[in-house]
Protein backbone atom coordinates (compact mmCIF):
# COMPACT_ATOMS: atom_id res chain seq x y z
CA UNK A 1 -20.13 -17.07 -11.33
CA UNK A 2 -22.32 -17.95 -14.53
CA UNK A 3 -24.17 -21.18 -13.63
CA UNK A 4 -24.85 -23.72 -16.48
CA UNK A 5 -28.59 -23.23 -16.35
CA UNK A 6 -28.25 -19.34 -16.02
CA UNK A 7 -26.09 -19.45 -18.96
CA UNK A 8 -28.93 -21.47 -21.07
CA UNK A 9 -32.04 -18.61 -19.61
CA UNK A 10 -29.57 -15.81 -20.94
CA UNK A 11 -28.92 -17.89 -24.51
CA UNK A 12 -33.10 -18.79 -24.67
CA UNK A 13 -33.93 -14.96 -24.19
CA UNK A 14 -30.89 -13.95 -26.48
CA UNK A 15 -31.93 -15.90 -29.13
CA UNK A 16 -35.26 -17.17 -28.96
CA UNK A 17 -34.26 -20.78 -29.46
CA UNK A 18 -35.67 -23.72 -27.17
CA UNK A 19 -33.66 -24.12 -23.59
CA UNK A 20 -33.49 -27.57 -25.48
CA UNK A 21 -31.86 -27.02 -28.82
CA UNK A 22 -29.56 -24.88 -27.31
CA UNK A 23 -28.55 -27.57 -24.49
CA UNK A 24 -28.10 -29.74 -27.50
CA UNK A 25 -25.73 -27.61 -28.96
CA UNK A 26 -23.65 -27.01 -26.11
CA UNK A 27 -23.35 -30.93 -24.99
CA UNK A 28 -22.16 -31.05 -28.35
CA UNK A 29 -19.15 -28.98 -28.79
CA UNK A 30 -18.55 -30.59 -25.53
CA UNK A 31 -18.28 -33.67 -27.12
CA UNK A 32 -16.58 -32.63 -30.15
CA UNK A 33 -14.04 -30.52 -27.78
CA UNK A 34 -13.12 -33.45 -26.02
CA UNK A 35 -12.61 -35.78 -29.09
CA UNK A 36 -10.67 -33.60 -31.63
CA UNK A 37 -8.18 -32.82 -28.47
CA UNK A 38 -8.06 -36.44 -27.76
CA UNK A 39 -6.80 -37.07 -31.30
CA UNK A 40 -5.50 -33.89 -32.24
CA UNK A 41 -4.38 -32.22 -29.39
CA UNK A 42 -5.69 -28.26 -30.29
CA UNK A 43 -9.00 -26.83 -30.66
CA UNK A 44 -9.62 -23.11 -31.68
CA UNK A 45 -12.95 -21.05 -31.31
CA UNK A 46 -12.63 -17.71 -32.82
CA UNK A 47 -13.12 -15.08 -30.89
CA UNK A 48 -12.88 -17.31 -27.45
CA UNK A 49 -9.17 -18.82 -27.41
CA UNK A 50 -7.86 -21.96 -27.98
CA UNK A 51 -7.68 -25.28 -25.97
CA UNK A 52 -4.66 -27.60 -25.89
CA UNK A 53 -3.03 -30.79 -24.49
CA UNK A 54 0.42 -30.17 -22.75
CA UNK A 55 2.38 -32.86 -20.73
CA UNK A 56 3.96 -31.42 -17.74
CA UNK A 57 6.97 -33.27 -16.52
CA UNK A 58 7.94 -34.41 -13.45
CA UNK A 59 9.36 -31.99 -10.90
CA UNK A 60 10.03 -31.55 -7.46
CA UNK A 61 8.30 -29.22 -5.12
CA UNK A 62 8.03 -27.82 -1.68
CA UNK A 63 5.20 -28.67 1.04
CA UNK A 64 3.65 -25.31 2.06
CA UNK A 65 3.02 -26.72 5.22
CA UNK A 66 6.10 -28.58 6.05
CA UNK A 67 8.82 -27.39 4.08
CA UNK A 68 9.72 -30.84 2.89
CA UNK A 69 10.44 -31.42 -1.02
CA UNK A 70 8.04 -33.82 -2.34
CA UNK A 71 8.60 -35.23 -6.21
CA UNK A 72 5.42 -34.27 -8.62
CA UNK A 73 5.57 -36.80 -11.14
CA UNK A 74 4.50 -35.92 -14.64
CA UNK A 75 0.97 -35.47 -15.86
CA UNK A 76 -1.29 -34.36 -19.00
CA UNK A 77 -3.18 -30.86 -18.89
CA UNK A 78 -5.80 -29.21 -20.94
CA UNK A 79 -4.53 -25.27 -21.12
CA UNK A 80 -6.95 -22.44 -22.39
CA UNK A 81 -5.00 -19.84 -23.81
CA UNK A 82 -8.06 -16.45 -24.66
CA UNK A 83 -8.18 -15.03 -27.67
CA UNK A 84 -7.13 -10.81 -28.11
CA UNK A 85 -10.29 -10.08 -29.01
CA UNK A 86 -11.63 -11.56 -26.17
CA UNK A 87 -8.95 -10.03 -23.43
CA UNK A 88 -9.70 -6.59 -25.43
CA UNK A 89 -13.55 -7.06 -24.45
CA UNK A 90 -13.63 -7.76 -20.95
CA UNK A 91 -10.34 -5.75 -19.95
CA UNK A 92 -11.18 -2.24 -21.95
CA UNK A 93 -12.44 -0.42 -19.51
């Protein structure tokens, strides 16, 4: 797995940009991720996929462990749903 501050080395030497600017940046479309699907409940980056907001409702369920049905109540999710042109990239072989 890609840590955050490996991810920011591999950006620096990519572009040539401080580790700074580019920190910057990403807390930033962090931030702006988290308040356009807060008010509008999608966000799209080309060629990475698209975030959304989804309420799950309540179900019920079964203990792995015991067998017994136990009620999950309902709940609000961020789902990631990757772009084609991503899939096409890392799956092509």
């Amino acid at each position: 797995m890609l840590t955050k501050s490996e991810m920011l080395n591999k950006l620096v030497s990519a572009t040539g940009l401080k580790k700074k600017d580019i920190t910057n940046v990403l807390d930033a479309q962090n931030d702006l991720l988290a308040k356009v699907l807060k008010k509008e409940k999608k966000y799209k980056l080309q060629g990475l996929g698209i975030f959304s907001v989804r309420n799950r409702k309540a179900r019920m369920a079964r203990n792995p462990q015991t067998g017994a049905m136990v009620k999950v109540p309902a709940k609000t999710v961020i789902r990631f749903r990757v772009s084609k042109d991503l899939k096409t990239k890392v799956l092509s072989k």
